[in-house]
Structure formats: structure tokens, C-alpha cells
PDB file of N, CA and C in Angstrom:
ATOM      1  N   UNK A   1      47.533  45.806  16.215  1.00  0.00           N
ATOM      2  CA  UNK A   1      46.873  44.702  16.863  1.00  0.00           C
ATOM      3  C   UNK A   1      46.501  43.681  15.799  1.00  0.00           C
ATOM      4  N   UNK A   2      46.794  42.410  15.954  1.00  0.00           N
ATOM      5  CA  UNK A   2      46.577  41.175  15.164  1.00  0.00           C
ATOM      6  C   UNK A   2      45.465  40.575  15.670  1.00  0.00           C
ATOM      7  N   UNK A   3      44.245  39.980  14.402  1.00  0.00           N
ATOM      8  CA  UNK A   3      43.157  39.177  15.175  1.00  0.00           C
ATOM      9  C   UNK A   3      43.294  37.623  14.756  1.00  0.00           C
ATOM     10  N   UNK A   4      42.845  37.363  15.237  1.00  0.00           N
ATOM     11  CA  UNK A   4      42.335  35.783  14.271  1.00  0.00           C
ATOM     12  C   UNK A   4      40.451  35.640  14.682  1.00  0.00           C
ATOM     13  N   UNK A   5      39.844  35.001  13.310  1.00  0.00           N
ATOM     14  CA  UNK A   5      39.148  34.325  13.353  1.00  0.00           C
ATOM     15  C   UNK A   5      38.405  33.011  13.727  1.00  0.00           C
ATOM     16  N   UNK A   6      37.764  33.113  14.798  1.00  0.00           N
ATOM     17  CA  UNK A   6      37.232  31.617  15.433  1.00  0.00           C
ATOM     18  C   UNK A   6      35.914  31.413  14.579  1.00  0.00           C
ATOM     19  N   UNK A   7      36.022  30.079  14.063  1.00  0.00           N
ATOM     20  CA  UNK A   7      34.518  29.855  13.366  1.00  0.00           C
ATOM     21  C   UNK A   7      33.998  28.587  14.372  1.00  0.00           C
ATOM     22  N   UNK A   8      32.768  28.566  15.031  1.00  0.00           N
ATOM     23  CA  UNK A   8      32.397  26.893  15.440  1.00  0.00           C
ATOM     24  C   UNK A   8      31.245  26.790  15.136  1.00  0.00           C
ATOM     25  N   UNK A   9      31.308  25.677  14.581  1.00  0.00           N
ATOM     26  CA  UNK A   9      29.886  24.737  13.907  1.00  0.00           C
ATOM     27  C   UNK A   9      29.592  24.333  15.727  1.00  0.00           C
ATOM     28  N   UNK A  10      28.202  24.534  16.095  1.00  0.00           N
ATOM     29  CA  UNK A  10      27.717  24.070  16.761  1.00  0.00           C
ATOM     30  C   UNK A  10      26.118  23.671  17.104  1.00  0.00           C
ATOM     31  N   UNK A  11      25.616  22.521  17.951  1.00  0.00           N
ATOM     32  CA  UNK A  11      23.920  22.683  17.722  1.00  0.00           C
ATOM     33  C   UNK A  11      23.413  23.879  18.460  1.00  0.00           C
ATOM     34  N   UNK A  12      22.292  23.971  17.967  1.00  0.00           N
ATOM     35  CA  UNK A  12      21.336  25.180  18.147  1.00  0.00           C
ATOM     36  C   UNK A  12      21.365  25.429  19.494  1.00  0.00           C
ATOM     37  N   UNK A  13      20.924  24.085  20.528  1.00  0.00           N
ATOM     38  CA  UNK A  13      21.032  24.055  21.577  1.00  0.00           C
ATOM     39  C   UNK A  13      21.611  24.627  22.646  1.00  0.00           C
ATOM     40  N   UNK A  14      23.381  23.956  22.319  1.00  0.00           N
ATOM     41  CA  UNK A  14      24.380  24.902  23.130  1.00  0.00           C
ATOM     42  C   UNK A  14      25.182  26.398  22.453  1.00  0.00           C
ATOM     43  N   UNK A  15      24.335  27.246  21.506  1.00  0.00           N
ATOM     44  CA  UNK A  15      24.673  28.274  20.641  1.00  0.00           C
ATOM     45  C   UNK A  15      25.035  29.516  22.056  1.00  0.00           C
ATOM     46  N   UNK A  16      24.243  29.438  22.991  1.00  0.00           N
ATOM     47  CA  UNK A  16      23.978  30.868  24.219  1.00  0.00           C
ATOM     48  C   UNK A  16      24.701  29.892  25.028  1.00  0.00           C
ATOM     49  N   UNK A  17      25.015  28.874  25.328  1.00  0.00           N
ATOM     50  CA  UNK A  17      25.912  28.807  26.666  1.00  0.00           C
ATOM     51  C   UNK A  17      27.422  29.006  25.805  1.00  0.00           C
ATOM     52  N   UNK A  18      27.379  28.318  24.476  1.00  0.00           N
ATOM     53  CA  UNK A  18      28.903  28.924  23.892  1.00  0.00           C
ATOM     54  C   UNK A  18      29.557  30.521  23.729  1.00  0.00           C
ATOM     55  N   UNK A  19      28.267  31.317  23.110  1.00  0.00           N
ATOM     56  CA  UNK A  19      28.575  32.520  23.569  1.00  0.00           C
ATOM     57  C   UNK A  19      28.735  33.094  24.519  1.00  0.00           C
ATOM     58  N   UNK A  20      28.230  33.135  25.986  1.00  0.00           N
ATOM     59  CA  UNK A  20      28.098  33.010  27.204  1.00  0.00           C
ATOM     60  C   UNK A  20      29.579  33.164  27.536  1.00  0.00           C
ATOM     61  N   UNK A  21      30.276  31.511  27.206  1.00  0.00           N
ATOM     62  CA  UNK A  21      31.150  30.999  27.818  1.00  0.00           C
ATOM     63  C   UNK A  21      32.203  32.021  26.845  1.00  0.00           C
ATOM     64  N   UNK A  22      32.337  32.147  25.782  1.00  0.00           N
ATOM     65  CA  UNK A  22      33.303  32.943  24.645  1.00  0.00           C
ATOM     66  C   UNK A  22      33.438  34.091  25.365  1.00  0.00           C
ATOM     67  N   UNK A  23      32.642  35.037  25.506  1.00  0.00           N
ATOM     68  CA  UNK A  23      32.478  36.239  25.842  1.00  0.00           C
ATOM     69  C   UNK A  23      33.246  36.273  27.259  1.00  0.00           C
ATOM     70  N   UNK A  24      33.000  35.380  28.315  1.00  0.00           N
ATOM     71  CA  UNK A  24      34.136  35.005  29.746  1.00  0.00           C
ATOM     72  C   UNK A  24      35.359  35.090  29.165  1.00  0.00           C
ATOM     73  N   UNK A  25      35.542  34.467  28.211  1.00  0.00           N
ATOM     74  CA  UNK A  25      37.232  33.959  28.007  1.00  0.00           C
ATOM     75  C   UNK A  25      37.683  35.077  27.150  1.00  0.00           C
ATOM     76  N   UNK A  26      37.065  36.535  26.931  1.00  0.00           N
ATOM     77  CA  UNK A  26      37.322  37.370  26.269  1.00  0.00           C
ATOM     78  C   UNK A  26      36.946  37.942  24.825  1.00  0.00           C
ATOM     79  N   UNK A  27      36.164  36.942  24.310  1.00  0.00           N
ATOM     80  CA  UNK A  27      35.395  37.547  23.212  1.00  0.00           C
ATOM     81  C   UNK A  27      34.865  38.484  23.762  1.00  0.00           C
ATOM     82  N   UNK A  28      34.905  39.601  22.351  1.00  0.00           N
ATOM     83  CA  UNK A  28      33.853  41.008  22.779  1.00  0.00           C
ATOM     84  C   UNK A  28      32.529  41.211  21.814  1.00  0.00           C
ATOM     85  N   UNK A  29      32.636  39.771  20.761  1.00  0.00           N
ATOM     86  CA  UNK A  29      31.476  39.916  20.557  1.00  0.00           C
ATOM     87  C   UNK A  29      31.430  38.274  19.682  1.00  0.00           C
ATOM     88  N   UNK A  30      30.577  38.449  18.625  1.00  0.00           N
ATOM     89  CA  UNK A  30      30.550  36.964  17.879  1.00  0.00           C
ATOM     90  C   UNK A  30      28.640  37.587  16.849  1.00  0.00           C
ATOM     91  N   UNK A  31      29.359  36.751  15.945  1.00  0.00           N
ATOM     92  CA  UNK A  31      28.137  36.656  14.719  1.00  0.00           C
ATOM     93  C   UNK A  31      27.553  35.326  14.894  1.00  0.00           C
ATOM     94  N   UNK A  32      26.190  35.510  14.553  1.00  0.00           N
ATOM     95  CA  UNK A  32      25.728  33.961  14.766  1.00  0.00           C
ATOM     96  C   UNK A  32      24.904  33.665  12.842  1.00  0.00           C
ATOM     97  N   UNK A  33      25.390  33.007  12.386  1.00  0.00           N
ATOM     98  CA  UNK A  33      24.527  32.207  11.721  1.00  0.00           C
ATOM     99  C   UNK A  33      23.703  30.990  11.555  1.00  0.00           C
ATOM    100  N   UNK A  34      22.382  31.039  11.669  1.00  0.00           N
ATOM    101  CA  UNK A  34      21.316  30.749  12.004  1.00  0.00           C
ATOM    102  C   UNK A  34      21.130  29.594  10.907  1.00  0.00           C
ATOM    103  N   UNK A  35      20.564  28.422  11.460  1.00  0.00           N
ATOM    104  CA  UNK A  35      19.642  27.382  10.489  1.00  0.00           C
ATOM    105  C   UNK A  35      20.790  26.675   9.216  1.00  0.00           C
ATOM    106  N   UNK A  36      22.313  26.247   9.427  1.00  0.00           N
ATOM    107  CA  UNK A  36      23.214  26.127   9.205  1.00  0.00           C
ATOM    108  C   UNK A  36      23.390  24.186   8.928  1.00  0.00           C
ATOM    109  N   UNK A  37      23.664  23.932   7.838  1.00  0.00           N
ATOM    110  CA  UNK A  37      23.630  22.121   7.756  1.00  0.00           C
ATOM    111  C   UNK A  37      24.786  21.759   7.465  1.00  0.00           C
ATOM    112  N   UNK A  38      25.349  20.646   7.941  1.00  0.00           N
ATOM    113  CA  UNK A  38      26.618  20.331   7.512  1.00  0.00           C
ATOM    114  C   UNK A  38      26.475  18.092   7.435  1.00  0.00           C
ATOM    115  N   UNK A  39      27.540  17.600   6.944  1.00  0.00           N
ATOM    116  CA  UNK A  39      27.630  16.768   7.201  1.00  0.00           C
ATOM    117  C   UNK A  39      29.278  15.849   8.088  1.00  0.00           C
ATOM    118  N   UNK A  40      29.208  14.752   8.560  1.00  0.00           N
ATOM    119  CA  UNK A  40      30.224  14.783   9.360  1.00  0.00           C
ATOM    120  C   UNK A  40      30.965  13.347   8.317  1.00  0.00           C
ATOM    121  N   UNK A  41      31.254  12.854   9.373  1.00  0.00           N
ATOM    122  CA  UNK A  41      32.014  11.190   9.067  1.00  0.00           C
ATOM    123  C   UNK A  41      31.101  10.435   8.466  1.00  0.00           C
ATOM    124  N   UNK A  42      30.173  10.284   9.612  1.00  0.00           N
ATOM    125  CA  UNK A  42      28.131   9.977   9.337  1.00  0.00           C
ATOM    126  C   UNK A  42      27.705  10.505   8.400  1.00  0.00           C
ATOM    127  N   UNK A  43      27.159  10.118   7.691  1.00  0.00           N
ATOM    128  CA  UNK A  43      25.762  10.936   6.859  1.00  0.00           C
ATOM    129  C   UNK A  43      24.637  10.878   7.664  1.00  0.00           C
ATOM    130  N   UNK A  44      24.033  12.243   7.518  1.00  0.00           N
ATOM    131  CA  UNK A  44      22.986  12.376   8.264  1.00  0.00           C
ATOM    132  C   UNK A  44      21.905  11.301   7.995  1.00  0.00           C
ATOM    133  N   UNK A  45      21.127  10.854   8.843  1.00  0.00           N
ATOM    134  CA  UNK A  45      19.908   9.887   9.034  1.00  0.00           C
ATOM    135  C   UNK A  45      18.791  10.859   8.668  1.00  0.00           C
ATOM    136  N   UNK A  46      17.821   9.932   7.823  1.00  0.00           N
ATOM    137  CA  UNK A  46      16.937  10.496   7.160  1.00  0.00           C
ATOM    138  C   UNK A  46      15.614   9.455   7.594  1.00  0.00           C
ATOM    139  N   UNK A  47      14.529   9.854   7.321  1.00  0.00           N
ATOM    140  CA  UNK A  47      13.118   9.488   7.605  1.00  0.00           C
ATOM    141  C   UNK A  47      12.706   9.935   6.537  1.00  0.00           C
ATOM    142  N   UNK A  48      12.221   8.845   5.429  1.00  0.00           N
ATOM    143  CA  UNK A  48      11.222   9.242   4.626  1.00  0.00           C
ATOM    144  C   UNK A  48      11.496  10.573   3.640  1.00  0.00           C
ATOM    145  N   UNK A  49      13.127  10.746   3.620  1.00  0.00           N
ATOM    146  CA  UNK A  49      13.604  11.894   2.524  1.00  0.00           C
ATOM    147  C   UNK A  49      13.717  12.833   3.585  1.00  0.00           C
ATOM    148  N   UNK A  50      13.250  12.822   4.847  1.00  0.00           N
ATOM    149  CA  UNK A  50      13.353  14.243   5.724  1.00  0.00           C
ATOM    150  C   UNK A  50      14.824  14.125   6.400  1.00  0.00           C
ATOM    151  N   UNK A  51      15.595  14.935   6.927  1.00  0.00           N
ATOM    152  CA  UNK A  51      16.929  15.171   7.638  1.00  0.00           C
ATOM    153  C   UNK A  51      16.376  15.043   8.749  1.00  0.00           C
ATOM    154  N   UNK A  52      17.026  14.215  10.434  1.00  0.00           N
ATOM    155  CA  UNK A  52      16.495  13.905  11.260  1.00  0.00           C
ATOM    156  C   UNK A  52      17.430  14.775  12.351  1.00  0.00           C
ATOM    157  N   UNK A  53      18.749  15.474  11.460  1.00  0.00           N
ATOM    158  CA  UNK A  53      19.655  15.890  12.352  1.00  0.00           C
ATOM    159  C   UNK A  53      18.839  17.395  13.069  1.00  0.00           C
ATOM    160  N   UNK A  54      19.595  17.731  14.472  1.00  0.00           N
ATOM    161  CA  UNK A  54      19.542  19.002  15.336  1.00  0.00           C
ATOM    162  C   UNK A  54      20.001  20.170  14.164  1.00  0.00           C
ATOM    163  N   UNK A  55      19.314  21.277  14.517  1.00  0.00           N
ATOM    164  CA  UNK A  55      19.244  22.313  13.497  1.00  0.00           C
ATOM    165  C   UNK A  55      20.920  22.747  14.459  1.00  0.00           C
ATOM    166  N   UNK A  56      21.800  23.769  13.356  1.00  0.00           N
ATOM    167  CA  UNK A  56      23.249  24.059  13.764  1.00  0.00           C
ATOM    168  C   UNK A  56      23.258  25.613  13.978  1.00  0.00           C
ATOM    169  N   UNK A  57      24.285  25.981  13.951  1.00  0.00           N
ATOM    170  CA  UNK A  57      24.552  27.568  13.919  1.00  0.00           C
ATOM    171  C   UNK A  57      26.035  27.467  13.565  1.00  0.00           C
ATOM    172  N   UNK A  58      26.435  28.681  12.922  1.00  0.00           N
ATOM    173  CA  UNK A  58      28.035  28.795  12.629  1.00  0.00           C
ATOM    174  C   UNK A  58      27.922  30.263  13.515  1.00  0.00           C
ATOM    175  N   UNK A  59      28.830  30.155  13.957  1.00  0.00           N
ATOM    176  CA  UNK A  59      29.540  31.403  14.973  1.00  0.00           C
ATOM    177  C   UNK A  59      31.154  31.633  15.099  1.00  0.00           C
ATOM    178  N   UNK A  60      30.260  33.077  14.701  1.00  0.00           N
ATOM    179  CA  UNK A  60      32.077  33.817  13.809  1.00  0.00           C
ATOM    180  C   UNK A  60      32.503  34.842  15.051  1.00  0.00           C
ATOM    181  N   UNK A  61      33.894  34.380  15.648  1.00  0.00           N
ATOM    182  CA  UNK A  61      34.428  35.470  16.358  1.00  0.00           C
ATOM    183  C   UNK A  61      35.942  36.398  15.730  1.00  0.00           C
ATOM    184  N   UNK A  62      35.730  37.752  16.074  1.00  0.00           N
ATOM    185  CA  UNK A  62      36.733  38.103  15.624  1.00  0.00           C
ATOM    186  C   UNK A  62      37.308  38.642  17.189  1.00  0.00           C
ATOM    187  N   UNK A  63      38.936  37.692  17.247  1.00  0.00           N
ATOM    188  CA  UNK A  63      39.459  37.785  18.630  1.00  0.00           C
ATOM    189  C   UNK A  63      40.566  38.536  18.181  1.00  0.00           C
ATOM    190  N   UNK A  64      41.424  39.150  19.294  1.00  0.00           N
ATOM    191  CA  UNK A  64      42.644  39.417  19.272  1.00  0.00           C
ATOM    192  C   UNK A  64      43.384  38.003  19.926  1.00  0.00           C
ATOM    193  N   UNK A  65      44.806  37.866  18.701  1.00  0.00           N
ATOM    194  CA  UNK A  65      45.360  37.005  18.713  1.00  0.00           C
ATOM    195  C   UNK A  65      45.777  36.076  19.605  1.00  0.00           C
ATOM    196  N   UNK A  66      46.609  37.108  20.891  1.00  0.00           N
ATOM    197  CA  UNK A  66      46.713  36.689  22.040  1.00  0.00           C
ATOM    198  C   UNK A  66      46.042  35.641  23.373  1.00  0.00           C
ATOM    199  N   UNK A  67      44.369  36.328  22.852  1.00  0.00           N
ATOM    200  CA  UNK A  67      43.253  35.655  23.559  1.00  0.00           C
ATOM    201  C   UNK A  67      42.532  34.437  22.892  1.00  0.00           C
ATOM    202  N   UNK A  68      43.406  34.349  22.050  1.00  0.00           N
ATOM    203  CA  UNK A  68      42.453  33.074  20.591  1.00  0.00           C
ATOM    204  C   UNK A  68      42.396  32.158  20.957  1.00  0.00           C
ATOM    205  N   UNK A  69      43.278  32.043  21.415  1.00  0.00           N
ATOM    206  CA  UNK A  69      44.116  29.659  22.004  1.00  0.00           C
ATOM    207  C   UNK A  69      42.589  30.009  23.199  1.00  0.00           C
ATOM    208  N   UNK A  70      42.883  30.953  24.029  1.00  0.00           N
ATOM    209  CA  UNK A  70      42.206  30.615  25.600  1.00  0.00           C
ATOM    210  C   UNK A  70      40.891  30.350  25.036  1.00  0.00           C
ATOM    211  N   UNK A  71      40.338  31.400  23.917  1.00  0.00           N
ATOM    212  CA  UNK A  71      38.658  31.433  23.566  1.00  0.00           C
ATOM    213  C   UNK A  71      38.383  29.908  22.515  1.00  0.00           C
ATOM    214  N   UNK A  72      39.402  29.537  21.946  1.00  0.00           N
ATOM    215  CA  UNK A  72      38.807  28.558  21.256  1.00  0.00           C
ATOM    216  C   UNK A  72      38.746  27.111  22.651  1.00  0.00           C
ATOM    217  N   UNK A  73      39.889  27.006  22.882  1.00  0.00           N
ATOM    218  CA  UNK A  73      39.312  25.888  24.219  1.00  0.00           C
ATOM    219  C   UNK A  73      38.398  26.239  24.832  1.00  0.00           C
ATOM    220  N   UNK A  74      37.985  27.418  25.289  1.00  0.00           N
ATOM    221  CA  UNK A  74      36.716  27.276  25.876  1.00  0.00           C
ATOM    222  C   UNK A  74      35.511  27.298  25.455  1.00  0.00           C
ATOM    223  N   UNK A  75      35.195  27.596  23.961  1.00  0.00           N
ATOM    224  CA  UNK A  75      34.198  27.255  23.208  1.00  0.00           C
ATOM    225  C   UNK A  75      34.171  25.559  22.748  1.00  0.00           C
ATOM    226  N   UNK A  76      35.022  24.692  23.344  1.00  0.00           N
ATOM    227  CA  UNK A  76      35.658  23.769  23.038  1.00  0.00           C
ATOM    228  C   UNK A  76      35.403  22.866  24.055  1.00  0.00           C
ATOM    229  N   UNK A  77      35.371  22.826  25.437  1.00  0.00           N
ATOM    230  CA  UNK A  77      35.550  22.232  26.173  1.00  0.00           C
ATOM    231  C   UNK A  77      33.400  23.038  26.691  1.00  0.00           C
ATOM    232  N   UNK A  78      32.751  23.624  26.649  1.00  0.00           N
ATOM    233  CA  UNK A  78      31.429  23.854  26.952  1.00  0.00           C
ATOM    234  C   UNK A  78      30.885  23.634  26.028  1.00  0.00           C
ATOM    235  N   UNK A  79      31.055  23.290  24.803  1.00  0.00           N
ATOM    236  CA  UNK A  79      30.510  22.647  23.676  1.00  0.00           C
ATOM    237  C   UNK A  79      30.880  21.120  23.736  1.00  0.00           C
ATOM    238  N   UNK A  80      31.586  20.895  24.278  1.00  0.00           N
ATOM    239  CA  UNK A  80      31.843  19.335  24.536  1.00  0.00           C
ATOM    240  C   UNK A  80      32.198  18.554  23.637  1.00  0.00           C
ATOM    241  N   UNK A  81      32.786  19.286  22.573  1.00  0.00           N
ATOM    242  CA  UNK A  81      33.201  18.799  20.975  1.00  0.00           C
ATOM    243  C   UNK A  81      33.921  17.095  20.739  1.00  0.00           C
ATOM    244  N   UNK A  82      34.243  17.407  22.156  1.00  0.00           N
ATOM    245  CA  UNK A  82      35.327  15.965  21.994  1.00  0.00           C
ATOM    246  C   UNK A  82      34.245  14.828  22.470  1.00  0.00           C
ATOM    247  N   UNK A  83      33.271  15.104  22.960  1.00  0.00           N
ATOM    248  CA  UNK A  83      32.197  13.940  23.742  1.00  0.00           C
ATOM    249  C   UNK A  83      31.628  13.089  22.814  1.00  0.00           C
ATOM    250  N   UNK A  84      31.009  13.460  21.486  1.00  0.00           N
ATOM    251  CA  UNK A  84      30.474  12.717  20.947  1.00  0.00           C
ATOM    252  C   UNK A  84      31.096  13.696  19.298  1.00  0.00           C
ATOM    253  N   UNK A  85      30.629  12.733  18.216  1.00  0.00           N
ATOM    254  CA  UNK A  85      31.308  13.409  16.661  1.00  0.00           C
ATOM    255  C   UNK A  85      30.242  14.023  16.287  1.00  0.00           C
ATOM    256  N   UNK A  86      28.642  14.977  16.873  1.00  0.00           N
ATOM    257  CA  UNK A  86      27.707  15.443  16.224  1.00  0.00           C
ATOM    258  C   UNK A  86      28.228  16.951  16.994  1.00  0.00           C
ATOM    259  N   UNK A  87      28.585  16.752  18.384  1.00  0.00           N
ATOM    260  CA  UNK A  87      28.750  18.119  19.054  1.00  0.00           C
ATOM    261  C   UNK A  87      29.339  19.076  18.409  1.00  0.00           C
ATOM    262  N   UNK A  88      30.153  19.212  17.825  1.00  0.00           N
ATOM    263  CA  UNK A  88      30.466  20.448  17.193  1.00  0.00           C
ATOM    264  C   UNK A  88      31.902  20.630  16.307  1.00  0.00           C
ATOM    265  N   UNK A  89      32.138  21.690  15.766  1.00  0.00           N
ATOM    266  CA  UNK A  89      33.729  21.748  15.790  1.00  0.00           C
ATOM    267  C   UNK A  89      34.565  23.338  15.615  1.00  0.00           C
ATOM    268  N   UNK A  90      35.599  23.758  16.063  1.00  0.00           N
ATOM    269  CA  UNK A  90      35.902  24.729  16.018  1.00  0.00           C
ATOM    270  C   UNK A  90      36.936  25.384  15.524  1.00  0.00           C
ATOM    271  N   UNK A  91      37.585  25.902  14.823  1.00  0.00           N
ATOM    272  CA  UNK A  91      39.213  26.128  14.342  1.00  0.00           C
ATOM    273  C   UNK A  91      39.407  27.819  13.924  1.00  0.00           C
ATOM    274  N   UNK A  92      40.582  28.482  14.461  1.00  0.00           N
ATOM    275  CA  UNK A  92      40.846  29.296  13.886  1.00  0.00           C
ATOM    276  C   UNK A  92      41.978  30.021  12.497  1.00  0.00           C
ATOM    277  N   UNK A  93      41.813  30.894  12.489  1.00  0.00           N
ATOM    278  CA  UNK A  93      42.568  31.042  10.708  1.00  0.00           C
ATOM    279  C   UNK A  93      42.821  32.701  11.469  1.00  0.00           C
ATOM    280  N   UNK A  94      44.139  32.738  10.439  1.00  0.00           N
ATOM    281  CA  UNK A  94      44.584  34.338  10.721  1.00  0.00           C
ATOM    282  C   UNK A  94      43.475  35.260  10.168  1.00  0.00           C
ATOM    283  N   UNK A  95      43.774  36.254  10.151  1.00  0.00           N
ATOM    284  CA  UNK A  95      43.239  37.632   9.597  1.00  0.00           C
ATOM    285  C   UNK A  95      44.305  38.273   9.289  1.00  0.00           C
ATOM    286  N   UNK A  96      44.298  39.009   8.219  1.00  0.00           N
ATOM    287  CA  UNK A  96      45.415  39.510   7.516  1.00  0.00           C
ATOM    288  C   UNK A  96      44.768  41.311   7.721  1.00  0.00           C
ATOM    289  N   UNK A  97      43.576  41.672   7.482  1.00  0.00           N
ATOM    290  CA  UNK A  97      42.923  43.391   8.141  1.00  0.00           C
ATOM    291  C   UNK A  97      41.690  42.995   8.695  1.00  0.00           C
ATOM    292  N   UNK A  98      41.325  43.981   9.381  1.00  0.00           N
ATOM    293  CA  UNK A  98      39.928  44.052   9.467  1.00  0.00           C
ATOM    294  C   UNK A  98      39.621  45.427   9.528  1.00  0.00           C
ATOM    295  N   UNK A  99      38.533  45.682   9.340  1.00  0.00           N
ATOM    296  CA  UNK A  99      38.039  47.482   9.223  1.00  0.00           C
ATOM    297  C   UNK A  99      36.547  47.261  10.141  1.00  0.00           C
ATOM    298  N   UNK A 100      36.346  48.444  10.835  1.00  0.00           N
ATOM    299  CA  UNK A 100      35.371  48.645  11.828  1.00  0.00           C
ATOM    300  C   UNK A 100      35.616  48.280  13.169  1.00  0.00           C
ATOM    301  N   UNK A 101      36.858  48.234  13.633  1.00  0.00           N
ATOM    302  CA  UNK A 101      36.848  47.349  14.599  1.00  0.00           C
ATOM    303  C   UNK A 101      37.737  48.424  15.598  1.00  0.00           C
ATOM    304  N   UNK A 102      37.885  49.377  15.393  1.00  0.00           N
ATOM    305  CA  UNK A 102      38.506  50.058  16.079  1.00  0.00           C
ATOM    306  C   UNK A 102      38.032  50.704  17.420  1.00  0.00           C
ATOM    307  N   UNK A 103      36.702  50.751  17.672  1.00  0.00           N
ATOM    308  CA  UNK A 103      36.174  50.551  18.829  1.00  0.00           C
ATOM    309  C   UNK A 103      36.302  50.042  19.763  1.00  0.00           C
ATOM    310  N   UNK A 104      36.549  48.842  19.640  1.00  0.00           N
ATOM    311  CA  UNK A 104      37.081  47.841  20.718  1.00  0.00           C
ATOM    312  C   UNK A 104      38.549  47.495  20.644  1.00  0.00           C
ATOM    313  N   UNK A 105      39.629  48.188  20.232  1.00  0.00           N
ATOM    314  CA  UNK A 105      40.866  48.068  19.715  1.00  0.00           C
ATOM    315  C   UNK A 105      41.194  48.439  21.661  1.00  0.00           C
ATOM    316  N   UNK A 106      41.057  49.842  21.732  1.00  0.00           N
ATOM    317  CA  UNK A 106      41.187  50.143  23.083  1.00  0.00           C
ATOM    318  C   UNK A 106      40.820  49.058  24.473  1.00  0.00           C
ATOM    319  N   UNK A 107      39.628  48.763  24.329  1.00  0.00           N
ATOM    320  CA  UNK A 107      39.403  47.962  24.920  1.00  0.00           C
ATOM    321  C   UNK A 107      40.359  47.089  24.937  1.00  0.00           C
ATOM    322  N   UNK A 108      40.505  46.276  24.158  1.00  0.00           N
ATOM    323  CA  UNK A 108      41.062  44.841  24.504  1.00  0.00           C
ATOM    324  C   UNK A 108      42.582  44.949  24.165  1.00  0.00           C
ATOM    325  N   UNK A 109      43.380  46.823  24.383  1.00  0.00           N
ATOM    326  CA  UNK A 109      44.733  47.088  24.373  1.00  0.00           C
ATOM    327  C   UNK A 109      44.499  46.285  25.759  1.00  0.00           C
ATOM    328  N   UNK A 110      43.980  47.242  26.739  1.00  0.00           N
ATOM    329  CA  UNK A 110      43.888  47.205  28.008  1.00  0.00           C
ATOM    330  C   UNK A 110      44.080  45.000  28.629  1.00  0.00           C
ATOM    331  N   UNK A 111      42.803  45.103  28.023  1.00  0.00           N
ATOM    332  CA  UNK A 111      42.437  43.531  27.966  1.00  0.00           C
ATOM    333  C   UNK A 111      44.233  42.411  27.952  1.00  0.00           C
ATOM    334  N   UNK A 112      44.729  42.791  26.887  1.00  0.00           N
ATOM    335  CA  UNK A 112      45.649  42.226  26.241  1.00  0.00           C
ATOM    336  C   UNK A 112      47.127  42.569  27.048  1.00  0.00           C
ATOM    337  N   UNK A 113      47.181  43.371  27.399  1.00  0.00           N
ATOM    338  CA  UNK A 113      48.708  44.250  28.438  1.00  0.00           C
ATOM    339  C   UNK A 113      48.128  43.365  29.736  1.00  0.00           C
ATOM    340  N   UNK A 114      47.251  43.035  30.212  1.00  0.00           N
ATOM    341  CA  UNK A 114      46.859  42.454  31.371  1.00  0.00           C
ATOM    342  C   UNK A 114      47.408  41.003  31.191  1.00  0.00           C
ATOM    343  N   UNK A 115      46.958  40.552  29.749  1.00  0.00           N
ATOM    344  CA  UNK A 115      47.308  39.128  29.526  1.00  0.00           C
ATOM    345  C   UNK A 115      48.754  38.731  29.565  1.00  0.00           C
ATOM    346  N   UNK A 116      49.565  39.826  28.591  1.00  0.00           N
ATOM    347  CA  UNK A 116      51.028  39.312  28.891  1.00  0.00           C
ATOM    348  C   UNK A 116      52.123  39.944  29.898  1.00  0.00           C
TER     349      UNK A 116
END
């Protein structure tokens, strides 16, 4: 079984309706990192030396390959990435192993024979 990695920068805000929505489209799980800064096209707007931007999160999924395209559009399209350039952004990258993951290997055989 082949995975790929979904990473999306997103605000704090829509962090639980993205997982929410990931987990529908077949994620079986996702890492969240918390209190996360980035900058875009913009430089962030400042007050008085303070950062004025929405606090972020990075959220790491490890998908099977098959289900990757479906889970990244839909972390994609409920994050609303394309609406405005602060909403978010998302891209995936292969995986070459992963270890621990064999738990849910079964699972998402099943998952995956359904898909094709």
C-alpha cells in the first residue's frame, strides 16, 4: 500500500470543520499543529510591532494514495482556499515508507477495493 502526505496551512477557525470534512472524504486520521505563522504574497499587517494576523494550524494527513486527489479537494473546497489569499493552502508529496501504520492498512484495504 502507497501513501501520500497532505499538509494544509489553515486558520485556527476552520481547523475542526477541515478535519470533519477530511475524515468524510476518507482520512483516518490527521496531526494538528497548533499556533503555526506563516507569511503569504502580503506581509502580515502589524500594529505597533504586534502581528494582527488569525492564529494558523498545519495539519498533517497520512492518506492512502488512491484517496489523496478526493481528500485534498475536499480540504480544499471547505477551507475555501481559493476565496480569498489568507484562507489557506494545501499540497501533497509522496511517501516513500511509513512505520506504525499497519493498523489501519486493513482498514482502508477494504476502503480502497471499494474505490477502484
Amino acid at each position: 500500500m502507497r501513501f501520500k502526505l497532505i499538509i494544509a496551512f489553515v486558520s485556527d477557525n476552520t481547523t475542526d470543520k477541515i478535519l470533519k470534512a477530511a475524515r468524510s472524504a476518507g482520512a483516518t486520521g490527521a496531526t494538528v499543529i497548533n499556533h503555526a505563522r506563516g507569511e503569504g504574497v502580503e506581509q502580515a499587517k502589524t500594529f505597533f510591532g504586534l502581528n494582527l494576523e488569525t492564529q494558523s494550524n498545519v495539519l498533517l494527513f497520512l492518506v492512502e494514495e488512491h484517496l489523496s486527489r478526493q481528500i485534498l479537494e475536499t480540504i480544499a473546497n471547505v477551507g475555501e482556499f481559493d476565496a480569498s489569499s489568507n484562507a489557506g493552502i494545501a499540497f501533497q508529496i509522496d511517501v516513500e515508507d511509513a512505520m506504525g501504520v499497519s493498523h489501519q492498512m486493513l482498514e482502508l484495504s477494504h476502503t480502497v477495493e471499494d474505490k477502484l
